[in-house]
PDB file of N, CA and C in Angstrom:
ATOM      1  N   UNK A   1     148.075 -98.438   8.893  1.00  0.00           N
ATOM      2  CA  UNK A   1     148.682 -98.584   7.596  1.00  0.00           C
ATOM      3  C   UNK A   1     148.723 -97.219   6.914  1.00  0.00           C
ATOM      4  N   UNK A   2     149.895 -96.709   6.577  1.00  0.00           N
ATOM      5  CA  UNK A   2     150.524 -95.865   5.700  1.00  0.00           C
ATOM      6  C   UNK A   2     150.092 -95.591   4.491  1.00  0.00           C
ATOM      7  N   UNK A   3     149.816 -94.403   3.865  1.00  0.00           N
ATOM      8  CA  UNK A   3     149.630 -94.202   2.187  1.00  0.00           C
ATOM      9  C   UNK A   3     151.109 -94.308   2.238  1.00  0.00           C
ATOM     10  N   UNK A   4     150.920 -95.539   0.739  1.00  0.00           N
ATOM     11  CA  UNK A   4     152.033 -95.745  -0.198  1.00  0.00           C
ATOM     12  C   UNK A   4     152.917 -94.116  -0.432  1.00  0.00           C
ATOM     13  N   UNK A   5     154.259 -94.773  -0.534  1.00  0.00           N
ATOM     14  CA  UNK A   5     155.350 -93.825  -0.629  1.00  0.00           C
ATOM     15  C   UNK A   5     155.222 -92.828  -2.702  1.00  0.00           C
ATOM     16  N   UNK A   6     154.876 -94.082  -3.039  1.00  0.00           N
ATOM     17  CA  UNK A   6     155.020 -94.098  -4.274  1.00  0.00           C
ATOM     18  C   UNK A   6     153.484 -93.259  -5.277  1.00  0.00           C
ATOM     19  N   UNK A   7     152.251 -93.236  -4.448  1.00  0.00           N
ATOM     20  CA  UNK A   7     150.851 -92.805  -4.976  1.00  0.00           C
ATOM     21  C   UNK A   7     151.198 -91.286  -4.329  1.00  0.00           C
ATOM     22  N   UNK A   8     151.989 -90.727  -3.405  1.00  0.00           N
ATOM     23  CA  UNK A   8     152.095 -89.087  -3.287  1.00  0.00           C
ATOM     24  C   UNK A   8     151.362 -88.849  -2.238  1.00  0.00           C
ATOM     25  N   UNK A   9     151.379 -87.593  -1.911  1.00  0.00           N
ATOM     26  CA  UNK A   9     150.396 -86.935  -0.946  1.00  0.00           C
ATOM     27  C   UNK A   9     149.143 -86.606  -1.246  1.00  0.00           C
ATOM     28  N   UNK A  10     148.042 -86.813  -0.697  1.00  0.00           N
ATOM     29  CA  UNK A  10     146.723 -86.776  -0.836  1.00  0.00           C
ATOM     30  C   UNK A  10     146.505 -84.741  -0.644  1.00  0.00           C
ATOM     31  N   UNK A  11     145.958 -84.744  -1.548  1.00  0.00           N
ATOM     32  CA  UNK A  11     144.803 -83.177  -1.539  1.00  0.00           C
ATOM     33  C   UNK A  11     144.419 -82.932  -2.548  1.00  0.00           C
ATOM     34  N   UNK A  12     143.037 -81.912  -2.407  1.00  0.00           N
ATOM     35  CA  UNK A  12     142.099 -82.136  -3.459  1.00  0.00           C
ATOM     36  C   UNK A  12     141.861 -80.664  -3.707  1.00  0.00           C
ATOM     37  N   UNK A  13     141.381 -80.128  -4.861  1.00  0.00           N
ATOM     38  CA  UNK A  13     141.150 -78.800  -5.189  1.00  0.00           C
ATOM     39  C   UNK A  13     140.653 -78.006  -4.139  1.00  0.00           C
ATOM     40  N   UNK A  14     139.542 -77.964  -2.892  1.00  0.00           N
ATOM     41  CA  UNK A  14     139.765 -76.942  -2.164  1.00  0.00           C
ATOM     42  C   UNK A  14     140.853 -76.852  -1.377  1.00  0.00           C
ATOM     43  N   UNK A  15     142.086 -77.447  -1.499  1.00  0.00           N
ATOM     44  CA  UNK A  15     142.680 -76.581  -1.078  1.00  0.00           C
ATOM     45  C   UNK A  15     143.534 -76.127  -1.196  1.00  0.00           C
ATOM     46  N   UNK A  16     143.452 -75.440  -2.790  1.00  0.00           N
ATOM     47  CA  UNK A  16     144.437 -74.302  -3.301  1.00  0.00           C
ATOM     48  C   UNK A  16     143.181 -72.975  -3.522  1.00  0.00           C
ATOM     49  N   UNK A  17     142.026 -72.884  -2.973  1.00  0.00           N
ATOM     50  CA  UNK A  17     141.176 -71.897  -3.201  1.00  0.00           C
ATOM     51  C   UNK A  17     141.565 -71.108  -2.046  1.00  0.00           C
ATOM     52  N   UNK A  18     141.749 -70.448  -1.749  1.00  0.00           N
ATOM     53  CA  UNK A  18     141.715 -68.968  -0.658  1.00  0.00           C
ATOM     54  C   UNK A  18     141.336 -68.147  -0.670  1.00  0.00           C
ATOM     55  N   UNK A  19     139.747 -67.932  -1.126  1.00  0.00           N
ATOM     56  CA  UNK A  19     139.187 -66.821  -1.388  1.00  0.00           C
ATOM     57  C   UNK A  19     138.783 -65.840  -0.284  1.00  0.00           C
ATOM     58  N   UNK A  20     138.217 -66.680   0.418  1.00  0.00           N
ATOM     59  CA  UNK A  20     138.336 -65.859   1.892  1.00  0.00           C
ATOM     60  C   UNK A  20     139.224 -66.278   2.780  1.00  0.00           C
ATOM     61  N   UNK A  21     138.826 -65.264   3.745  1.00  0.00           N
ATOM     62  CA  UNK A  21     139.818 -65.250   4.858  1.00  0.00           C
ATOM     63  C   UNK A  21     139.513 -66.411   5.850  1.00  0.00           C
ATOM     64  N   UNK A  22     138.287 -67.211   6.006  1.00  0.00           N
ATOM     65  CA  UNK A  22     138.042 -68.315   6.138  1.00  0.00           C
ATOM     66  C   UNK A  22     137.962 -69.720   5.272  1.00  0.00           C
ATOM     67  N   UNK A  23     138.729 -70.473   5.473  1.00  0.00           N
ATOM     68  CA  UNK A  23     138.259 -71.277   4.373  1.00  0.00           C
ATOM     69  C   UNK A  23     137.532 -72.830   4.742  1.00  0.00           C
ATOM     70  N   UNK A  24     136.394 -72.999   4.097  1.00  0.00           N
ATOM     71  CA  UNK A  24     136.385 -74.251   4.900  1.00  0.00           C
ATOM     72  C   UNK A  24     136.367 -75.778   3.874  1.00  0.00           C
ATOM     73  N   UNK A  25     136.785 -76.751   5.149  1.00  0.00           N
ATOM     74  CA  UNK A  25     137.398 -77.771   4.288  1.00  0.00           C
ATOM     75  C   UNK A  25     136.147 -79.077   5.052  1.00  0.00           C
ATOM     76  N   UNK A  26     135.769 -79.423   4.373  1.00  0.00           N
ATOM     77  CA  UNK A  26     135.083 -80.836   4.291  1.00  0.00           C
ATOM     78  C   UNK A  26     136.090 -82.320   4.016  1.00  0.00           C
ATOM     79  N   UNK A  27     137.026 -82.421   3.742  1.00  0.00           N
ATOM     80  CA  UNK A  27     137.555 -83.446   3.492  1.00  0.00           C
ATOM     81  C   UNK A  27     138.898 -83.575   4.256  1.00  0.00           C
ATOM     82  N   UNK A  28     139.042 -84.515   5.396  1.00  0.00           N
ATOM     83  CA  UNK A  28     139.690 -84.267   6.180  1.00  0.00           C
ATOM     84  C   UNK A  28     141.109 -85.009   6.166  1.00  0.00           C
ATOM     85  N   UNK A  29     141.136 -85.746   5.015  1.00  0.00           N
ATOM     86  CA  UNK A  29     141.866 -86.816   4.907  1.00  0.00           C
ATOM     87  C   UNK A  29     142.952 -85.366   4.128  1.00  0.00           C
ATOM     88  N   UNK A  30     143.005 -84.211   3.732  1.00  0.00           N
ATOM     89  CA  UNK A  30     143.692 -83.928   3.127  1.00  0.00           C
ATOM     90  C   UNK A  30     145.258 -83.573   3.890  1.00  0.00           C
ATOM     91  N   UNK A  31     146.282 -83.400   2.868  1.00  0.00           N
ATOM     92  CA  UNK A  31     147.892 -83.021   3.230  1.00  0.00           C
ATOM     93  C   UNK A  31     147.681 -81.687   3.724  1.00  0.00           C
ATOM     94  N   UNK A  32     148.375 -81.396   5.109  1.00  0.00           N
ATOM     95  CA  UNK A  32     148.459 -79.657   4.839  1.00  0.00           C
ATOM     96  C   UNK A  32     150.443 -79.841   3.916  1.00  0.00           C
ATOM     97  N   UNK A  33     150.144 -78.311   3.484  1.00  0.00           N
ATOM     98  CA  UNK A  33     151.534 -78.283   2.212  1.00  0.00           C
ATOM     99  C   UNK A  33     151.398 -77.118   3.229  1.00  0.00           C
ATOM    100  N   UNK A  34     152.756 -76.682   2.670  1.00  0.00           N
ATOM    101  CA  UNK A  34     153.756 -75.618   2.789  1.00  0.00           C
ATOM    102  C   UNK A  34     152.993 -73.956   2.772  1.00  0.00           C
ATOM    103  N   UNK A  35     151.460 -74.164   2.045  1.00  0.00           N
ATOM    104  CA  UNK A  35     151.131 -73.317   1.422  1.00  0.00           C
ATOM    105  C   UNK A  35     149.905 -72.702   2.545  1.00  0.00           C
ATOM    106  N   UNK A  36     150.051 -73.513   3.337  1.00  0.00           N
ATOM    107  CA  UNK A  36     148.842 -73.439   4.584  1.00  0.00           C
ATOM    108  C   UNK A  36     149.279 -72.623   5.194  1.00  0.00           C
ATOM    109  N   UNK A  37     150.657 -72.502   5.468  1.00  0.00           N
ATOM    110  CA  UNK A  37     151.158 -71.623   6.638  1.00  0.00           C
ATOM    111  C   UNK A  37     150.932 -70.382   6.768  1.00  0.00           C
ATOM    112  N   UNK A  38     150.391 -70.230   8.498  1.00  0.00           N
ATOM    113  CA  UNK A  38     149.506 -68.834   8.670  1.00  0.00           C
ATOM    114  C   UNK A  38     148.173 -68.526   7.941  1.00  0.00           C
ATOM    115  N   UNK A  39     147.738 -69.919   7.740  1.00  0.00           N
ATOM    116  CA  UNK A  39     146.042 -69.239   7.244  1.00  0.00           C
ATOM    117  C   UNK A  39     145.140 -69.708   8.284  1.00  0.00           C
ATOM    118  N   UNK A  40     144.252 -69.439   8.289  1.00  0.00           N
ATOM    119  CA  UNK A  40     142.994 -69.803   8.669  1.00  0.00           C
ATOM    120  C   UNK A  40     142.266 -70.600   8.242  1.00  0.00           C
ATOM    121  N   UNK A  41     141.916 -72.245   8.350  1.00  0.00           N
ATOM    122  CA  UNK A  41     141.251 -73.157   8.021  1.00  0.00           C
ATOM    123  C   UNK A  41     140.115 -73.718   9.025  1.00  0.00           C
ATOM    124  N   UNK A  42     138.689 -73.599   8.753  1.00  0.00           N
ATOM    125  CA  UNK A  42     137.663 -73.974   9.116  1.00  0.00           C
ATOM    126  C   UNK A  42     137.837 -75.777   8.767  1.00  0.00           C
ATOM    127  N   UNK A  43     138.083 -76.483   9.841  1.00  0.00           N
ATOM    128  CA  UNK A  43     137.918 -77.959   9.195  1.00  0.00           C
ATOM    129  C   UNK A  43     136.465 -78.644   9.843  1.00  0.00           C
ATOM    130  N   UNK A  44     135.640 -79.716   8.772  1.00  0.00           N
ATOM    131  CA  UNK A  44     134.495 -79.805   9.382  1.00  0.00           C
ATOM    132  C   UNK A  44     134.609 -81.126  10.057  1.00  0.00           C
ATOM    133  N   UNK A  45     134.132 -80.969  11.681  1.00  0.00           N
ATOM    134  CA  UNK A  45     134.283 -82.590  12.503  1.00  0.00           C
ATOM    135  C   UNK A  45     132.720 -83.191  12.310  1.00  0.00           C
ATOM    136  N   UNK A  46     132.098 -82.921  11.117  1.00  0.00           N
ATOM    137  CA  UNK A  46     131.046 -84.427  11.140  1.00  0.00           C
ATOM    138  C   UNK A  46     129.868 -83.686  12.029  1.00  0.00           C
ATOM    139  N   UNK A  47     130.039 -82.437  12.514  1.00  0.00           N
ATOM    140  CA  UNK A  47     128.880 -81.569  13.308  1.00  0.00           C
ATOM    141  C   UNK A  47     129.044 -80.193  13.508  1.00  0.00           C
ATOM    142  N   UNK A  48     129.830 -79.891  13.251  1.00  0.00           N
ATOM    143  CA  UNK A  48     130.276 -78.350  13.108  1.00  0.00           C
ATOM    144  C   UNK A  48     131.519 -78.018  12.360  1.00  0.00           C
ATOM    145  N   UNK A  49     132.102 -76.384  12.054  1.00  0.00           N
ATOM    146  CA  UNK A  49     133.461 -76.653  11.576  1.00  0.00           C
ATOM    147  C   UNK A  49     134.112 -75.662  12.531  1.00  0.00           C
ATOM    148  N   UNK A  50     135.469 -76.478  13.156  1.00  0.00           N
ATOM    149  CA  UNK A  50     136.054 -75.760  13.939  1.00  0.00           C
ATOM    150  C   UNK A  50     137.282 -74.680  13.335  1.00  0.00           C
ATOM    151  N   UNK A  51     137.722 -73.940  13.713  1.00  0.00           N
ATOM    152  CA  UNK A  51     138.435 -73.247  12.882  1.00  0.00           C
ATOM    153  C   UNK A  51     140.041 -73.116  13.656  1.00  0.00           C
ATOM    154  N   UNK A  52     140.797 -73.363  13.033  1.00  0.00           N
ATOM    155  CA  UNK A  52     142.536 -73.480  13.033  1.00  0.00           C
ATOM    156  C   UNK A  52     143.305 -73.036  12.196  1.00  0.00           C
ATOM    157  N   UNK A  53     144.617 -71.870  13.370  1.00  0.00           N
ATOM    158  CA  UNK A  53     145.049 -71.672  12.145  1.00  0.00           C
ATOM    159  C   UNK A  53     146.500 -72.662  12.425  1.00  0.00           C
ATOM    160  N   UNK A  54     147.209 -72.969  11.376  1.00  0.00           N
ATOM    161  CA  UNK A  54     148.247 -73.315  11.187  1.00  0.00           C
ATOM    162  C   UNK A  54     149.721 -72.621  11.146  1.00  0.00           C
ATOM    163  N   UNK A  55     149.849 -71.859  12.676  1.00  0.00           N
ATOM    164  CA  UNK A  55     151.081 -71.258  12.635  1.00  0.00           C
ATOM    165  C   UNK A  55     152.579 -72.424  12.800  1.00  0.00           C
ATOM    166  N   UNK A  56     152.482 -73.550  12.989  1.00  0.00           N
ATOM    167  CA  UNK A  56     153.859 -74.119  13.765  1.00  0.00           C
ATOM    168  C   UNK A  56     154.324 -74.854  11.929  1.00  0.00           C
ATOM    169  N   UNK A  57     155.828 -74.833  11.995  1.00  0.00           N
ATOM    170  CA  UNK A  57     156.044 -75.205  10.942  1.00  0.00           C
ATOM    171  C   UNK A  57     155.894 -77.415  10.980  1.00  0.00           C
ATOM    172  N   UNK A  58     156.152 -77.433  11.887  1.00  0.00           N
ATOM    173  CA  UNK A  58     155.609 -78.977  12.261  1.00  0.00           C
ATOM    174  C   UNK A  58     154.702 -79.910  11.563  1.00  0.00           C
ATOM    175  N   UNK A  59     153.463 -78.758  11.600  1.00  0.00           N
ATOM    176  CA  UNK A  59     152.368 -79.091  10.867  1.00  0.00           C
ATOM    177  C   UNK A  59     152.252 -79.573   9.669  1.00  0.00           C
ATOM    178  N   UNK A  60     153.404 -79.574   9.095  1.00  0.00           N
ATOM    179  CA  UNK A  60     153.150 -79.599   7.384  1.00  0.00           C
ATOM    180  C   UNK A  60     153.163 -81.301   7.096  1.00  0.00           C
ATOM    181  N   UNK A  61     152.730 -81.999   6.429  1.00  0.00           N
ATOM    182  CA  UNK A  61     152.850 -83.083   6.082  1.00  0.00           C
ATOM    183  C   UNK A  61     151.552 -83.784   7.008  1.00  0.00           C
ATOM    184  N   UNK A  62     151.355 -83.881   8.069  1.00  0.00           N
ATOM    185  CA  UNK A  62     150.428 -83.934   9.005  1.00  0.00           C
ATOM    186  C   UNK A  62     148.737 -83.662   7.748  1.00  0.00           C
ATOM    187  N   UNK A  63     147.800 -84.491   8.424  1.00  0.00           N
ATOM    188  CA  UNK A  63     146.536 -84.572   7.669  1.00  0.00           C
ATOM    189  C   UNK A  63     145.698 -83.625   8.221  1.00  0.00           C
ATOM    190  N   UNK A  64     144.953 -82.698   7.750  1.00  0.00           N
ATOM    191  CA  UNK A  64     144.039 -81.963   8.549  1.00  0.00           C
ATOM    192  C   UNK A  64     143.031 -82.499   9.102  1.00  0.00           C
ATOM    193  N   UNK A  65     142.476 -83.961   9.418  1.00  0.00           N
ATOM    194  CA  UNK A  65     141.490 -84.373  10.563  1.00  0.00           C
ATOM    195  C   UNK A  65     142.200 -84.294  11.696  1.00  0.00           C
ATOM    196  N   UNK A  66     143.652 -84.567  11.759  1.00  0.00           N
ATOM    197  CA  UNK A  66     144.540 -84.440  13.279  1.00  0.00           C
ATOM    198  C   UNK A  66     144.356 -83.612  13.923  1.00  0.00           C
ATOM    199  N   UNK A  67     143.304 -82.678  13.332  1.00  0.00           N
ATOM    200  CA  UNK A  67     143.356 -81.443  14.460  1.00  0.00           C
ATOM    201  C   UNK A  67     142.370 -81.033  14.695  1.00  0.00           C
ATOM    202  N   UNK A  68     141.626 -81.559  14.125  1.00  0.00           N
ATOM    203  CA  UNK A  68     139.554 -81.318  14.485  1.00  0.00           C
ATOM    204  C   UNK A  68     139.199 -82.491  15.183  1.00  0.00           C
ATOM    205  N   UNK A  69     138.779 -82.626  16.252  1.00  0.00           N
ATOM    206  CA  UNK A  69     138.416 -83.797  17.116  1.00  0.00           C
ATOM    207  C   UNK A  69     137.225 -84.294  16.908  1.00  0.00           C
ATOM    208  N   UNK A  70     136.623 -85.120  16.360  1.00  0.00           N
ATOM    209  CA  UNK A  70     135.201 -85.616  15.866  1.00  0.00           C
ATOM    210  C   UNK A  70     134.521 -86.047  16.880  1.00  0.00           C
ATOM    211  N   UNK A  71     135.707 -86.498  17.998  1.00  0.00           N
ATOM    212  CA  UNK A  71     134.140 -87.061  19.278  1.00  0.00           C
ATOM    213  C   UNK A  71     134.813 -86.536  20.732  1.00  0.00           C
ATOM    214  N   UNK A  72     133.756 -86.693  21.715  1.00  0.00           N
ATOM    215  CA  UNK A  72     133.889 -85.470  22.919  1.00  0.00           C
ATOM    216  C   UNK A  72     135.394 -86.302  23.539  1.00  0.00           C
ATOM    217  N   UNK A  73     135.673 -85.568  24.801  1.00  0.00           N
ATOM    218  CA  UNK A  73     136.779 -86.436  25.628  1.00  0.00           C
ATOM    219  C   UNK A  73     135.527 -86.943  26.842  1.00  0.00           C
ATOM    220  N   UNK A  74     135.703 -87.865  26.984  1.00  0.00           N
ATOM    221  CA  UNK A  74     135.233 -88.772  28.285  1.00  0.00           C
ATOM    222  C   UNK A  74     135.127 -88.528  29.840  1.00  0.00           C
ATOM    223  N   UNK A  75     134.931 -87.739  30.544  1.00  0.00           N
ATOM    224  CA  UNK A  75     135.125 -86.687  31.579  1.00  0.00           C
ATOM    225  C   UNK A  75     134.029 -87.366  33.008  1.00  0.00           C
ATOM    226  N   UNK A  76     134.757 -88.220  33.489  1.00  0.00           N
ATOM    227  CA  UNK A  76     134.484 -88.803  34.750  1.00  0.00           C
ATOM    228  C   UNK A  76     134.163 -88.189  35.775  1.00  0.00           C
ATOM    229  N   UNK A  77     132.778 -87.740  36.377  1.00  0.00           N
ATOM    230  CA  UNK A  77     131.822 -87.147  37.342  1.00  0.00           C
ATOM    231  C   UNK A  77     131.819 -88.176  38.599  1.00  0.00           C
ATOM    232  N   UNK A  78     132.848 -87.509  39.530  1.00  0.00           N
ATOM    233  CA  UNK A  78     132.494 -88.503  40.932  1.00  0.00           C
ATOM    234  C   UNK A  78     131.143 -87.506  41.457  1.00  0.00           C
ATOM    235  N   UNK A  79     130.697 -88.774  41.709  1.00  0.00           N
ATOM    236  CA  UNK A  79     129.139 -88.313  42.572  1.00  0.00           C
ATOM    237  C   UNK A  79     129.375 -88.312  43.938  1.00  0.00           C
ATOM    238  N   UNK A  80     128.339 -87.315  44.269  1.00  0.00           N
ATOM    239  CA  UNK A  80     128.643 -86.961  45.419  1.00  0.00           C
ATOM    240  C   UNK A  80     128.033 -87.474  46.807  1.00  0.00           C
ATOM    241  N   UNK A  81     128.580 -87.546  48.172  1.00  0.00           N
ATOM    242  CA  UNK A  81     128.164 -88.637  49.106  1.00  0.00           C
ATOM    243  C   UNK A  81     126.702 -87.741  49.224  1.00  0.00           C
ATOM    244  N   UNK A  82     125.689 -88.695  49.228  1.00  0.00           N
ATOM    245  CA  UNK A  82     124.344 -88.164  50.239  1.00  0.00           C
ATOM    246  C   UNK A  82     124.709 -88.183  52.028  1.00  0.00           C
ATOM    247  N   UNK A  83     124.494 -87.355  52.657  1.00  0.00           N
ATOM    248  CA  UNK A  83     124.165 -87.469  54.138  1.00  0.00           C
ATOM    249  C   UNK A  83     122.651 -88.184  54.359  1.00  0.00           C
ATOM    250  N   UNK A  84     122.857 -89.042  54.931  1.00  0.00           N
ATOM    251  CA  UNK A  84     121.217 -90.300  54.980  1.00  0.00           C
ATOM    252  C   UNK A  84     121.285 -89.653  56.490  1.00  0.00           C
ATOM    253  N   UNK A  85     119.909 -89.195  56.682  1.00  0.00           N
ATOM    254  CA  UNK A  85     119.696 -88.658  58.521  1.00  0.00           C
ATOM    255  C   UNK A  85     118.791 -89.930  59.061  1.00  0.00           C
ATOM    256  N   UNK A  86     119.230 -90.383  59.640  1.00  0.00           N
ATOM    257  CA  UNK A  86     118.494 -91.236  60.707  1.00  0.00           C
ATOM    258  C   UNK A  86     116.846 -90.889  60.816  1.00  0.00           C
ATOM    259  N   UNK A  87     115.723 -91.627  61.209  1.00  0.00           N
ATOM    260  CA  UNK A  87     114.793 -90.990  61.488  1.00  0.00           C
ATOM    261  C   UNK A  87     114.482 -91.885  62.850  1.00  0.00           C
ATOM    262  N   UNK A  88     113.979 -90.796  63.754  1.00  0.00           N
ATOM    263  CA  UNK A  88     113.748 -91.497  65.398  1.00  0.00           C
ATOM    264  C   UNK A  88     112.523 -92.071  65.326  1.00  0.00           C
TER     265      UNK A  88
END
């Protein structure tokens, strides 16, 4: 389910601050705007903050959690055959 057409785009005061050249964002639900482009944004996944910058113009409208991954990828380990030696 969609944010309503009519309540606007979601973002919250950090992020019109750009004081540094890193910036970091805790709230992930926010809009990237127009105004992102080519910066550097630290976004935090819930255990660290990864850092992205936003060069593609694509990006805009898009939420900044879409791009910090909060949980690992799933990575399937075939195990390997034992050689069983006979014993005489």
């Amino acid at each position: 389910m969609s944010r309503s057409l009519w309540k606007g785009l979601f973002f919250t005061n950090e992020a019109f601050s750009f004081k540094k050249k890193k910036h970091m964002m805790q709230n992930r639900s926010t809009v990237l705007l127009p105004m992102h482009f080519n910066k550097l944004l630290s976004i935090y996944n819930g255990k660290q903050y990864v850092a992205i910058r936003f060069n593609k113009d694509g990006m805009v409208g898009h939420k900044v959690g879409e791009f910090s991954f909060s949980k690992k990828k799933c990575v399937k380990v075939k195990k390997e055959k034992k050689n069983f030696k006979l014993k005489k």
